[in-house]
N, C-alpha and C. Protein backbone atom coordinates (compact mmCIF):
# COMPACT_ATOMS: atom_id res chain seq x y z
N UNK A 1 -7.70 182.24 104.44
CA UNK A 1 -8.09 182.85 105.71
C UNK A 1 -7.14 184.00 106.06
N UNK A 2 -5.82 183.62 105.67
CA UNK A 2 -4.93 184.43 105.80
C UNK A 2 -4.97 186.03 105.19
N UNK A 3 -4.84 186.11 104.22
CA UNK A 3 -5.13 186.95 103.16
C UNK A 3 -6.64 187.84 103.26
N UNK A 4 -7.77 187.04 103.93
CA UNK A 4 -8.64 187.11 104.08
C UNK A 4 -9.02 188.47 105.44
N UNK A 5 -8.11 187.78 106.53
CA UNK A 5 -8.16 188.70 108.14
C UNK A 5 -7.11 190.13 107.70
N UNK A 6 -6.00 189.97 106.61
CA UNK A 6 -5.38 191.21 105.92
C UNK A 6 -6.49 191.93 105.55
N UNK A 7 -6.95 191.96 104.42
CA UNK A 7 -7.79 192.68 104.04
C UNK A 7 -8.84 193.15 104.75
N UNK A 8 -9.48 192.65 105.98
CA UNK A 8 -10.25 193.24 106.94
C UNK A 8 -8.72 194.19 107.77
N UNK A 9 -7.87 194.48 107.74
CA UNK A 9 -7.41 194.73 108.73
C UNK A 9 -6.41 194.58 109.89
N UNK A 10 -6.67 193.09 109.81
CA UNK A 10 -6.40 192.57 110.69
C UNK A 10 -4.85 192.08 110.87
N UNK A 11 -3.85 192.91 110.30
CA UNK A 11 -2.64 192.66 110.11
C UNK A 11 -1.78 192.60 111.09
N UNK A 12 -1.49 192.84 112.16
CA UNK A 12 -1.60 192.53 113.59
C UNK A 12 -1.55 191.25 114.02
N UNK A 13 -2.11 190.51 113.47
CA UNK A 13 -2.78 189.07 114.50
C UNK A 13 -1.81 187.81 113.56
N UNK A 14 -1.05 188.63 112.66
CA UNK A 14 -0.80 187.47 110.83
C UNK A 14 1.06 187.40 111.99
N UNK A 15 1.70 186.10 111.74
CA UNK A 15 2.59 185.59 112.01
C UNK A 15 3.97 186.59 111.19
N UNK A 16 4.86 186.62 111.44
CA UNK A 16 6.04 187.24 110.08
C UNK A 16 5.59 186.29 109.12
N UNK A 17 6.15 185.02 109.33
CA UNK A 17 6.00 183.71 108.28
C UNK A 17 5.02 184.12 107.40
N UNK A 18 3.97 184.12 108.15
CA UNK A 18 2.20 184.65 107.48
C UNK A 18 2.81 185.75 105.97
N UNK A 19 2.42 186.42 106.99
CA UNK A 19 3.42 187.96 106.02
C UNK A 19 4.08 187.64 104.41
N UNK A 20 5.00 186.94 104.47
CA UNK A 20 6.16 186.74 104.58
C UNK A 20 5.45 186.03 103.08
N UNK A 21 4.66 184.93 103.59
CA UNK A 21 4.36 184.23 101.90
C UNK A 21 3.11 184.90 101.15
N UNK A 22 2.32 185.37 101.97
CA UNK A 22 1.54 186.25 101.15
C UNK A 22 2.44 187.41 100.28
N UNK A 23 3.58 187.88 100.99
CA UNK A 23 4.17 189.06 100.03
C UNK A 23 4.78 188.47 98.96
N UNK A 24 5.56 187.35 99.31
CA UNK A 24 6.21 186.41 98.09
C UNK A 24 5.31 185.88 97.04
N UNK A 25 3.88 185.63 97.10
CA UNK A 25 2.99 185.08 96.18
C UNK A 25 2.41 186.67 95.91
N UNK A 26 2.76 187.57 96.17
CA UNK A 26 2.48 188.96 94.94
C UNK A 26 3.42 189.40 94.84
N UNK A 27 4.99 189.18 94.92
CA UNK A 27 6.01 189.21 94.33
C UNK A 27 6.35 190.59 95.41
N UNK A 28 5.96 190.17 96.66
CA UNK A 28 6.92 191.63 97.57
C UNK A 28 7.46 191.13 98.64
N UNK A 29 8.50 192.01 99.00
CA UNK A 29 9.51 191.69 100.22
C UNK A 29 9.17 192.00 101.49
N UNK A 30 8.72 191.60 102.48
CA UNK A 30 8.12 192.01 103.82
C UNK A 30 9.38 192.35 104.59
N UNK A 31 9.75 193.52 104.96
CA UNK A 31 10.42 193.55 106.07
C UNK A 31 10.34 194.38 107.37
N UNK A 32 11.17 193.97 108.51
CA UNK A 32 10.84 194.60 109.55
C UNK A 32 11.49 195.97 109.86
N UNK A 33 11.12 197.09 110.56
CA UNK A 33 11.96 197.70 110.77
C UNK A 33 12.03 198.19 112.44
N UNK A 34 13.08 197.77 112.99
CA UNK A 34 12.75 198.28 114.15
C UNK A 34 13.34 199.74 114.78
N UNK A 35 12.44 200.25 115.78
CA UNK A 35 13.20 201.33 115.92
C UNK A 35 12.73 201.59 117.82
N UNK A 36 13.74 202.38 117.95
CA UNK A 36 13.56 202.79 119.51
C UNK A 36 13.47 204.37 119.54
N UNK A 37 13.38 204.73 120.78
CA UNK A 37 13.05 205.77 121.40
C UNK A 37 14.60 207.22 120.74
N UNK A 38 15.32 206.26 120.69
CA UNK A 38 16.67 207.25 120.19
C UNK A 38 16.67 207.08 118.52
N UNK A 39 16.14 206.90 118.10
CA UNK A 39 15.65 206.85 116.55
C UNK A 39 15.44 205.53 115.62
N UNK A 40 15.78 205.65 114.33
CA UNK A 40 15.92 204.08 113.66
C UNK A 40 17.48 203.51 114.25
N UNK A 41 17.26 202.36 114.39
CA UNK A 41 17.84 201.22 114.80
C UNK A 41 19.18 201.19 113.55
N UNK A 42 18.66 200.95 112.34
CA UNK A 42 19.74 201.43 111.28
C UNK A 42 20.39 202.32 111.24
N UNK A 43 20.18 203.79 111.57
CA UNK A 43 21.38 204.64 112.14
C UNK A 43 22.44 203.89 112.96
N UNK A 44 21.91 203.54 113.87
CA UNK A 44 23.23 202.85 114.96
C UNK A 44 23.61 201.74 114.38
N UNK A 45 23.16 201.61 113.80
CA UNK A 45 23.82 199.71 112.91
C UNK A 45 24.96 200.76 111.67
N UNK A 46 24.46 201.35 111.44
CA UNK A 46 25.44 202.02 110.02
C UNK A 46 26.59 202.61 110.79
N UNK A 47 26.30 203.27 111.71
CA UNK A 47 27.30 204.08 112.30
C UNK A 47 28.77 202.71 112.88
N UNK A 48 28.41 201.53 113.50
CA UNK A 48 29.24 200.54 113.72
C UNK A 48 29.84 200.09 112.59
N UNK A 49 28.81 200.10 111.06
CA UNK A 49 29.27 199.31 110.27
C UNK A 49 30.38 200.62 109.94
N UNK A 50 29.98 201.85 109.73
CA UNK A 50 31.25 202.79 109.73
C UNK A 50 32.75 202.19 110.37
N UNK A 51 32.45 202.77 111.28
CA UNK A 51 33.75 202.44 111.86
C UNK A 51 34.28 201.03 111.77
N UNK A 52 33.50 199.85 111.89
CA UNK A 52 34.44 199.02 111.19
C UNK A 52 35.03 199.23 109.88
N UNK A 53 34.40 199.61 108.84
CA UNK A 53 35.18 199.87 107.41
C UNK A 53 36.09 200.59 108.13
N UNK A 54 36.45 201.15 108.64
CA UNK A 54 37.36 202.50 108.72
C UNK A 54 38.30 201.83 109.30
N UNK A 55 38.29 201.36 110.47
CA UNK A 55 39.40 200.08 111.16
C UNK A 55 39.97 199.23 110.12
N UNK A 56 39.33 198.85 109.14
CA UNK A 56 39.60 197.67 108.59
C UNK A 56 40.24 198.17 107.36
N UNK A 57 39.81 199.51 106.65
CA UNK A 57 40.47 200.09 105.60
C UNK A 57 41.52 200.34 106.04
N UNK A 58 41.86 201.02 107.14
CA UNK A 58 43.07 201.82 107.76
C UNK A 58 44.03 201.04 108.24
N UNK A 59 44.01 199.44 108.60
CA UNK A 59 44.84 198.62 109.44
C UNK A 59 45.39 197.55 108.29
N UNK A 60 44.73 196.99 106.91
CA UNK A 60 44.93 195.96 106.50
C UNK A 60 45.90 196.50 105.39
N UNK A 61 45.70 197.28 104.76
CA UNK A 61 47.15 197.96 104.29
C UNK A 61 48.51 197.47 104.52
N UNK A 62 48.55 197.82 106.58
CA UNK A 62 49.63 198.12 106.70
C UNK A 62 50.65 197.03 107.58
N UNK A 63 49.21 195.72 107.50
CA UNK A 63 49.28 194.82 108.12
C UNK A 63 49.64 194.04 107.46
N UNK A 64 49.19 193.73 106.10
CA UNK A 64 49.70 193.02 104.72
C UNK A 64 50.01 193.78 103.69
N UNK A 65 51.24 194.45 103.48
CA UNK A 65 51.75 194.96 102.22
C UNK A 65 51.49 194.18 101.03
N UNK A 66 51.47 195.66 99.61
CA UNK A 66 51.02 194.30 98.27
C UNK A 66 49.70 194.31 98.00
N UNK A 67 48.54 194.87 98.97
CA UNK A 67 47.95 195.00 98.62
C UNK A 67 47.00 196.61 98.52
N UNK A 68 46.17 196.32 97.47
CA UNK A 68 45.56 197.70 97.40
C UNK A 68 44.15 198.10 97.80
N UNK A 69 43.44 198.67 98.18
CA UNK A 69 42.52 198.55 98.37
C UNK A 69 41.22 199.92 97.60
N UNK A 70 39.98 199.24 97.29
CA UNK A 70 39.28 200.13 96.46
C UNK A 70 37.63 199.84 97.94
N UNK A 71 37.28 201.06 98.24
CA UNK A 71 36.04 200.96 99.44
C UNK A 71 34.90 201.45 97.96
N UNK A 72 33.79 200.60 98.75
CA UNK A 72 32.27 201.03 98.49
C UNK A 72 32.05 201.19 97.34
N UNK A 73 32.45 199.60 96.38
CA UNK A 73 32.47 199.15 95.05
C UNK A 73 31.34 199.03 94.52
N UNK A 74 30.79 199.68 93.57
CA UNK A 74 29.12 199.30 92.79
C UNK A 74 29.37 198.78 91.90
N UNK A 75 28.28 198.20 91.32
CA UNK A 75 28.64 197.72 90.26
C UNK A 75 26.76 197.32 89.74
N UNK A 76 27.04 197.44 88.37
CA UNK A 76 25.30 196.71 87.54
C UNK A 76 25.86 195.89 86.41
N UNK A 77 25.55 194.92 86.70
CA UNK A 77 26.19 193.49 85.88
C UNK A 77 24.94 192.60 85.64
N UNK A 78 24.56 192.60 84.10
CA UNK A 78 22.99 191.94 83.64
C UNK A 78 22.30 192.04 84.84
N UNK A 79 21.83 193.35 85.34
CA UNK A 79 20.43 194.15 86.07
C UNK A 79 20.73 193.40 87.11
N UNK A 80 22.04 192.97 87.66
CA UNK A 80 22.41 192.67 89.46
C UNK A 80 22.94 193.68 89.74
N UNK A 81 22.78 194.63 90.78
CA UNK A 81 23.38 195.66 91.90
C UNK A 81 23.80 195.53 92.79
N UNK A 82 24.44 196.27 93.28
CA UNK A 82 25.16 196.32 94.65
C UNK A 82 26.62 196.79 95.11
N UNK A 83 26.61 196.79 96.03
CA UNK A 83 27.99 197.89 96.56
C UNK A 83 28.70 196.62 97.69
N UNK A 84 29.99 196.50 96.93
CA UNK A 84 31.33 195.73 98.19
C UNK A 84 31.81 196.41 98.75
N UNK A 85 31.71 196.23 99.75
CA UNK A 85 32.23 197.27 101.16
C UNK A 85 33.87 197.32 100.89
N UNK A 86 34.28 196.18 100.11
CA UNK A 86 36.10 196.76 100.16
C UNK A 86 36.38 195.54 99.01
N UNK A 87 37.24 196.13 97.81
CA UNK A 87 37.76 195.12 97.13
C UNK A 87 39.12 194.96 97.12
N UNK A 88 40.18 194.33 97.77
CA UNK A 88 41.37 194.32 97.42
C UNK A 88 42.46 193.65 96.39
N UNK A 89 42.92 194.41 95.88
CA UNK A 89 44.04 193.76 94.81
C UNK A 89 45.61 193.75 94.91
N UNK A 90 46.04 192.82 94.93
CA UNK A 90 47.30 192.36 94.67
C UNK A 90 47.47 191.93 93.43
N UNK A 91 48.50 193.09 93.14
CA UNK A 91 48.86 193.04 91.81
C UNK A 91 50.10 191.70 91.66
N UNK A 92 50.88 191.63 92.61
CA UNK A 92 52.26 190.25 92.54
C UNK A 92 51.77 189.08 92.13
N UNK A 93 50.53 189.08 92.69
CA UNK A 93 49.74 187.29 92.69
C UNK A 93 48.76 187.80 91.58
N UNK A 94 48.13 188.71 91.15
CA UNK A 94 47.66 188.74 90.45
C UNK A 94 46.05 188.54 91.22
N UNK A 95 45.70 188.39 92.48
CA UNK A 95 44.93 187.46 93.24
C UNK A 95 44.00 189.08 93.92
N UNK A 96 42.61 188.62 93.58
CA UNK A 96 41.25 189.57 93.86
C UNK A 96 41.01 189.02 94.81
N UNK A 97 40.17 190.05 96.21
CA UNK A 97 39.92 189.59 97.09
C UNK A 97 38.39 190.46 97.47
N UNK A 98 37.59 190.27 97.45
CA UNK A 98 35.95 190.80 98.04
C UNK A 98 35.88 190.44 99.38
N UNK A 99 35.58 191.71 100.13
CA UNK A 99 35.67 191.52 101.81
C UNK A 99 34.48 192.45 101.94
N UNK A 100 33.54 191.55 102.66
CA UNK A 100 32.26 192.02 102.59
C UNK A 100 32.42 192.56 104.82
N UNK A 101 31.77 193.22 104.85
CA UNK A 101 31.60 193.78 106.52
C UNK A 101 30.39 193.28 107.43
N UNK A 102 30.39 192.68 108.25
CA UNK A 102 28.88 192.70 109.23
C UNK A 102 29.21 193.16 110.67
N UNK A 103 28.43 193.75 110.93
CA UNK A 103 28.36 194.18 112.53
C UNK A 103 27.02 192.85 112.82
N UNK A 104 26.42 192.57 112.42
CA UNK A 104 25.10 191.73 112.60
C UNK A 104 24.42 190.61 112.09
N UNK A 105 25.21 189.57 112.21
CA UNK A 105 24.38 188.38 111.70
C UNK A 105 23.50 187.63 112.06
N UNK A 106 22.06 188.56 110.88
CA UNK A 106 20.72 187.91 111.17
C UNK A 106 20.02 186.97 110.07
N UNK A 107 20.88 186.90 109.06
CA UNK A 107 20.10 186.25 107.89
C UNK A 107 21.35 185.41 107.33
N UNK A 108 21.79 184.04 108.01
CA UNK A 108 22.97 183.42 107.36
C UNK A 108 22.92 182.66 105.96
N UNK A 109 21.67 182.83 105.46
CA UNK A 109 21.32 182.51 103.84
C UNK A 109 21.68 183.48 103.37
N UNK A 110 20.90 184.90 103.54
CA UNK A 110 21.24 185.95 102.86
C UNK A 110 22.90 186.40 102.83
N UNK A 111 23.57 186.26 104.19
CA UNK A 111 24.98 186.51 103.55
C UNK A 111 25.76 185.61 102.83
N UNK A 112 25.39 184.47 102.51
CA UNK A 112 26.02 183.06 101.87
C UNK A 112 25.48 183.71 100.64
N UNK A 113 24.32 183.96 100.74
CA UNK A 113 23.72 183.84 98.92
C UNK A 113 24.28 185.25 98.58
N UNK A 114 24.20 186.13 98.91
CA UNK A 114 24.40 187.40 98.49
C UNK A 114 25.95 187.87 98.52
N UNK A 115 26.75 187.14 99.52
CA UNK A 115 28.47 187.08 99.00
C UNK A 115 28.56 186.03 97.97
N UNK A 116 28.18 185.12 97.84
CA UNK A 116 28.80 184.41 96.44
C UNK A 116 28.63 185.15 95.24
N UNK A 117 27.23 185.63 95.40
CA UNK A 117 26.88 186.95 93.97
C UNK A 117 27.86 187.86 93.81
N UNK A 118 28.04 188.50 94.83
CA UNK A 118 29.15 189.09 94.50
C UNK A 118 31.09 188.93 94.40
N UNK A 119 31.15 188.02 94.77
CA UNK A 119 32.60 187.22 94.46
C UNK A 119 32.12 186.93 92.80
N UNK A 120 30.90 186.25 92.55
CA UNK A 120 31.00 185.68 91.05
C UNK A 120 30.49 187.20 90.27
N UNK A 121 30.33 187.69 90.48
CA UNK A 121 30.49 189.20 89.94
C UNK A 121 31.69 190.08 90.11
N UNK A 122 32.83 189.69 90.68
CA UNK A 122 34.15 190.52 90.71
C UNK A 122 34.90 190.55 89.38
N UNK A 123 34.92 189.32 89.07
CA UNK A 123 35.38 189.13 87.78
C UNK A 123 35.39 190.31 86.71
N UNK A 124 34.14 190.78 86.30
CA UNK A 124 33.73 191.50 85.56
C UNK A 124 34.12 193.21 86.46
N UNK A 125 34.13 193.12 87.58
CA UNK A 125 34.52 194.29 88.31
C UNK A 125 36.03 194.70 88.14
N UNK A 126 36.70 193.73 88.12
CA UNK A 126 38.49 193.63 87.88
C UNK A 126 38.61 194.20 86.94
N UNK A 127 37.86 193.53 85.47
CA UNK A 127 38.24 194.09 84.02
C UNK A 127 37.74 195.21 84.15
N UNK A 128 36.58 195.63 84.66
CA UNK A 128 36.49 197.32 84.45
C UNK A 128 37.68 198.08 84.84
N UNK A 129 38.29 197.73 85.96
CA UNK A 129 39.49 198.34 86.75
C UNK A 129 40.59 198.52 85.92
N UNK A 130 40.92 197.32 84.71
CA UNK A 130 41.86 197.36 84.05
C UNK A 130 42.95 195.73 85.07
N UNK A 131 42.24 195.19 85.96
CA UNK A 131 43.07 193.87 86.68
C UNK A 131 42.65 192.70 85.57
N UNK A 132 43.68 192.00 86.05
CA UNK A 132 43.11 190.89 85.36
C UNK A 132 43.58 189.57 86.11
N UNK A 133 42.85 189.15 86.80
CA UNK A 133 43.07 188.39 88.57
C UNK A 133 42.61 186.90 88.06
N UNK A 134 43.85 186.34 88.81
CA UNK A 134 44.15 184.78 87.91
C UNK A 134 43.10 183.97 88.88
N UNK A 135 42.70 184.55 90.23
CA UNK A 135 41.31 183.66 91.19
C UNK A 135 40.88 185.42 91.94
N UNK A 136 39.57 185.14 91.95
CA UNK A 136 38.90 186.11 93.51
C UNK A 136 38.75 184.99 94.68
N UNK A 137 39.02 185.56 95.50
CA UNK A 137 38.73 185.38 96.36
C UNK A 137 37.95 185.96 97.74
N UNK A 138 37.46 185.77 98.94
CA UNK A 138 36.29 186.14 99.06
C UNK A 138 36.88 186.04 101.22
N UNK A 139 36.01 187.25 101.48
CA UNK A 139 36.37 187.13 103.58
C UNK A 139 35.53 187.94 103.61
N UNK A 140 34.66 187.45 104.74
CA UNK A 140 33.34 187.70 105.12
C UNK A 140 34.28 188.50 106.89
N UNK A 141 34.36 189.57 107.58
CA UNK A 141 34.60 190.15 108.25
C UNK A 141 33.51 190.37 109.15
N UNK A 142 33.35 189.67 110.73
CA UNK A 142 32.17 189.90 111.73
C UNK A 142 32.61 190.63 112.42
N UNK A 143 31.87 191.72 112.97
CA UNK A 143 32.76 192.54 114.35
C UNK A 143 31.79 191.51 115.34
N UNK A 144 32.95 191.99 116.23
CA UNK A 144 33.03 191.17 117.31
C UNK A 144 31.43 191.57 118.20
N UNK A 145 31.28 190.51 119.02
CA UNK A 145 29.92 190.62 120.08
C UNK A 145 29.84 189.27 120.26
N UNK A 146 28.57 188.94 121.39
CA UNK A 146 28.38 187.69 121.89
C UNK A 146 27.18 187.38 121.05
N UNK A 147 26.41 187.93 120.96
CA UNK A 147 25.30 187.79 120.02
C UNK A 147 25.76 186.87 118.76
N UNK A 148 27.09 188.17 118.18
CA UNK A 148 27.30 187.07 116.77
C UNK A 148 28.05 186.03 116.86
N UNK A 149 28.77 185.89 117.60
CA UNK A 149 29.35 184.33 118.04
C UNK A 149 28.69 183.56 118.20
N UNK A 150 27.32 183.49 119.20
CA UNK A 150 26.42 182.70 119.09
C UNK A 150 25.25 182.16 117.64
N UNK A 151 25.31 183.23 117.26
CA UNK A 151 24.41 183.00 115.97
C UNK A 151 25.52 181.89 114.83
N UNK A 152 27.13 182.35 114.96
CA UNK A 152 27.86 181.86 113.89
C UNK A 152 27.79 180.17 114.47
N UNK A 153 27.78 179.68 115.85
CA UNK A 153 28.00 178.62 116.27
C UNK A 153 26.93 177.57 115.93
N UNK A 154 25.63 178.75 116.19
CA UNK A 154 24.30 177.65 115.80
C UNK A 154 24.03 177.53 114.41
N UNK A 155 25.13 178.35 113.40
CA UNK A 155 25.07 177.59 112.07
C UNK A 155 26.24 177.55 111.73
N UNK A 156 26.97 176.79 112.55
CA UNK A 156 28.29 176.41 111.73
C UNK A 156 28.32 175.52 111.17
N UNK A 157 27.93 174.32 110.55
CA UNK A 157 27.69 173.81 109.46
C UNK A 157 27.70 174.06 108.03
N UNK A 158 26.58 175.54 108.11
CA UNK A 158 26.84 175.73 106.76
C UNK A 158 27.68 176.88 106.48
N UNK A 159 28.05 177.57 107.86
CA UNK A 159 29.06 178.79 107.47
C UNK A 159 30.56 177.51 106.93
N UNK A 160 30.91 177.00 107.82
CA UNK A 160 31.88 175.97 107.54
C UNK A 160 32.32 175.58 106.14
N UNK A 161 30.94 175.27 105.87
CA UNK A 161 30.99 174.78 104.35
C UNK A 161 31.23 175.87 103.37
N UNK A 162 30.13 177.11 103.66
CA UNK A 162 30.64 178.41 103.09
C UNK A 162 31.82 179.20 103.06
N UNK A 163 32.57 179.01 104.18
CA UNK A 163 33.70 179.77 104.36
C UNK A 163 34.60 178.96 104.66
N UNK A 164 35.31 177.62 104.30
CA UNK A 164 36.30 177.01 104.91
C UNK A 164 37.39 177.76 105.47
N UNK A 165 38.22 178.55 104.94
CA UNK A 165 38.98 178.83 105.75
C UNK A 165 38.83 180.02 107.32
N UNK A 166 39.20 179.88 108.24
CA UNK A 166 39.07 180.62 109.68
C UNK A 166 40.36 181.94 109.61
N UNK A 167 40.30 182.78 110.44
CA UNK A 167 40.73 183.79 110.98
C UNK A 167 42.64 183.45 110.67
N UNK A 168 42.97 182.32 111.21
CA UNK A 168 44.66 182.35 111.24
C UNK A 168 44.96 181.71 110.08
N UNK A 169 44.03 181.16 109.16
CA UNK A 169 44.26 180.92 107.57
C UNK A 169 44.19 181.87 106.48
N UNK A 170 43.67 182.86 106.80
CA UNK A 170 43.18 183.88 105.95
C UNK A 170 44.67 184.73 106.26
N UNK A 171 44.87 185.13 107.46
CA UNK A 171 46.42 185.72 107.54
C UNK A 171 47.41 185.23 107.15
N UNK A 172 47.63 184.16 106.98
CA UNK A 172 48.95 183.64 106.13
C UNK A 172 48.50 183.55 105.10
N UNK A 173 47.32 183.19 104.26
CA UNK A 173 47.22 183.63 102.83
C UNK A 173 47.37 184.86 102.64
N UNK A 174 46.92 185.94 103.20
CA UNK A 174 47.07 186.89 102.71
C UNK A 174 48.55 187.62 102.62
N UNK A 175 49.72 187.01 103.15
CA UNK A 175 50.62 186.99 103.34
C UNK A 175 51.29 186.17 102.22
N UNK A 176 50.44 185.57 101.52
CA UNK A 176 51.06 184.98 100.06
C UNK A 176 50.23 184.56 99.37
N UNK A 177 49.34 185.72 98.85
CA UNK A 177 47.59 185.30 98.04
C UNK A 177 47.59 184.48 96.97
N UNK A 178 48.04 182.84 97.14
CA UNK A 178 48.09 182.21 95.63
C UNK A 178 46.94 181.37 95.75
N UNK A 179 46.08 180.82 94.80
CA UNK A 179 45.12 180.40 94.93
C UNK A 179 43.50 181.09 95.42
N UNK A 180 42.56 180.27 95.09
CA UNK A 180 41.37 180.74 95.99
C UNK A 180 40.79 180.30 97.02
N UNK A 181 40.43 181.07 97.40
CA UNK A 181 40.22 181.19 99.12
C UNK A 181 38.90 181.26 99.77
N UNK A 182 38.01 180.91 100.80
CA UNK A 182 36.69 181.55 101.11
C UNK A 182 36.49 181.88 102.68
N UNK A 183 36.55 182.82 103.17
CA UNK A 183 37.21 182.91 104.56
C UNK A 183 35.99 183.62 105.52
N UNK A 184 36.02 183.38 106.91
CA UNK A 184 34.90 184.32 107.37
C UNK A 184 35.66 184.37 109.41
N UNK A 185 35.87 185.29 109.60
CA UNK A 185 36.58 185.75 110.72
C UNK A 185 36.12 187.11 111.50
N UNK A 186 36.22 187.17 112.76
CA UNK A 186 35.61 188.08 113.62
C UNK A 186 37.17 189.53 113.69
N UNK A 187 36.49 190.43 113.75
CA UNK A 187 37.44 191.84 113.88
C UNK A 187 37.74 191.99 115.17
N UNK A 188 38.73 191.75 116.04
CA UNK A 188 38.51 191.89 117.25
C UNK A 188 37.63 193.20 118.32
N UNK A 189 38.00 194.27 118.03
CA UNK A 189 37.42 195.22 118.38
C UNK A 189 37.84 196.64 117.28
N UNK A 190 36.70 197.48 117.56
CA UNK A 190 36.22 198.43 116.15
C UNK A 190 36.14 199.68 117.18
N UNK A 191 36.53 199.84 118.29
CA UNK A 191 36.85 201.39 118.82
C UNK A 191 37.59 202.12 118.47
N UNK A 192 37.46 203.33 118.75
CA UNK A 192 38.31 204.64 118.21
C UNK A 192 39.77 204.09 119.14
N UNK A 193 40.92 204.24 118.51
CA UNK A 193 41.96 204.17 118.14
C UNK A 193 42.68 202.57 118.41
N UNK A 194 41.64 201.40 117.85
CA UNK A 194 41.77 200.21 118.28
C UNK A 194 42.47 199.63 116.40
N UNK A 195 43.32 198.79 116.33
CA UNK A 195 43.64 199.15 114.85
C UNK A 195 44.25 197.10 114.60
N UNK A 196 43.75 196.67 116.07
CA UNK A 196 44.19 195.25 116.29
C UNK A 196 43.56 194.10 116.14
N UNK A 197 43.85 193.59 115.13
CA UNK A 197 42.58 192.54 114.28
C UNK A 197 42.40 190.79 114.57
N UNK A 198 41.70 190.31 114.86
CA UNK A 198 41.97 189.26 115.41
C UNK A 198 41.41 188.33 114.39
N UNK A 199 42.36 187.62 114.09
CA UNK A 199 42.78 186.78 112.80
C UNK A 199 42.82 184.95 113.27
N UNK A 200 42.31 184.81 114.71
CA UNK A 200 42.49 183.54 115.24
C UNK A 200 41.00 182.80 114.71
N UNK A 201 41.19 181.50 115.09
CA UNK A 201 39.85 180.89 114.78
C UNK A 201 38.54 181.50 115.84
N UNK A 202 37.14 181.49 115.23
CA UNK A 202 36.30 182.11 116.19
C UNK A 202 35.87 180.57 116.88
N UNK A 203 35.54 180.83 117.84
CA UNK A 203 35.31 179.58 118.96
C UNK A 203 33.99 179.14 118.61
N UNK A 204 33.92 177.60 118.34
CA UNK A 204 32.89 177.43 118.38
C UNK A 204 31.53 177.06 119.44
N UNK A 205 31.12 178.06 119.90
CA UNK A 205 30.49 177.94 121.18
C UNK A 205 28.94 177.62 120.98
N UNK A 206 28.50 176.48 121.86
CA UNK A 206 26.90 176.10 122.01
C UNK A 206 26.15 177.14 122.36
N UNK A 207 24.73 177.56 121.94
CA UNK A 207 24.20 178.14 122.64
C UNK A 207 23.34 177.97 123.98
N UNK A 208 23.42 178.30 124.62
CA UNK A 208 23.17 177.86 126.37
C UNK A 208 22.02 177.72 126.26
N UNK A 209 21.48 176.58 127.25
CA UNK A 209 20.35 176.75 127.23
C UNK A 209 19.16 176.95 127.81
N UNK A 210 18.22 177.13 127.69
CA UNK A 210 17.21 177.74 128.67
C UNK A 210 16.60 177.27 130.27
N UNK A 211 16.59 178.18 130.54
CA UNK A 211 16.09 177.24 132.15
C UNK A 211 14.28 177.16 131.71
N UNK A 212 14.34 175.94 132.49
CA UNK A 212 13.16 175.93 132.31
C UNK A 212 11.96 176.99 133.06
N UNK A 213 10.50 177.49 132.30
CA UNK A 213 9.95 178.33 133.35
C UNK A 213 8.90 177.85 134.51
């Protein structure tokens, strides 16, 4: 029926979900794009994710000596792609680190599934470099908002499990990178001349709930 009211047309009236498995049973990706009156919506999402890289390239340097840092890593490893927003190496420990960026967490599968791909793809990224890194390790970086606090709280379960270590664990490792690590922590703020990173645990807060109508 589904497939059926598409082909008349009727694409409009079909659920995302709807969408969503009809594109998967002909092997395509449905996605949304939204946009407003001041243009695509992804301009202003890129432009934040900017300036966080830029905060975060410019501050962690000088915040943890020892390490080095390489931005906007590609890589094609048996026909997988993709670009790490920042790879850092410490050469003392010998210890790789993949630090992936979000201004926006809307898909907490997709960043679980799609950072492990690329942590288990660093490996092969190191030896191109000429490293040869005794663990990678892996920090998922949120800029800050209420939005994403709430989204991280109503799946902390499996971020938990994904990222054991929090914000004030990741700073003292990185302060002596031995071992591997899987970390996921909020940036405190990403304004022009803000360079102060907040490395504490993110709170785990309920999401409130609705009044009734």
């Amino acid at each position: 029926m589904t497939i059926s009211r598409i082909e008349r047309g009727h694409v409009g009236s079909q659920s995302l979900d709807a969408l969503r498995r009809v594109g998967a049973a002909l092997d395509m990706r449905v996605e949304v794009v939204a946009r407003w009156r001041a243009g695509d919506l992804d301009r202003l999402l890129n432009a934040r994710h900017s300036r966080l890289h830029e905060v975060v390239a410019d501050t962690f340097p000088r915040r943890f000596p020892g390490w080095s840092l390489a931005p906007e890593v590609s890589f094609s490893i048996y026909g997988e792609r993709g670009i790490i927003d920042l790879v850092a190496w410490n050469v003392a420990h010998r210890s790789l680190l993949v630090i992936e960026l979000k201004t926006d967490i809307a898909d907490v599968n997709e960043i679980i599934g799609t950072f492990d791909r690329k942590v288990r793809l660093a490996w092969r990224i190191a030896e191109e470099r000429g490293w040869d890194p005794v663990a990678v390790s892996g920090w998922v970086i949120v800029a800050p908002g209420r939005t994403n606090r709430e989204r991280i709280a109503a799946h902390g379960a499996m971020l938990r499990a994904a990222f054991p270590m929090d914000g004030r664990g990741i700073g003292a490792w990185l302060r002596r990178p031995v071992g591997r690590v899987s970390a996921l922590s909020m940036w405190r703020n990403i304004h022009a001349g803000t360079t102060k990173a907040d490395l504490t645990p993110i709170r785990r807060v309920r999401a409130r709930p609705r009044a009734a109508a």
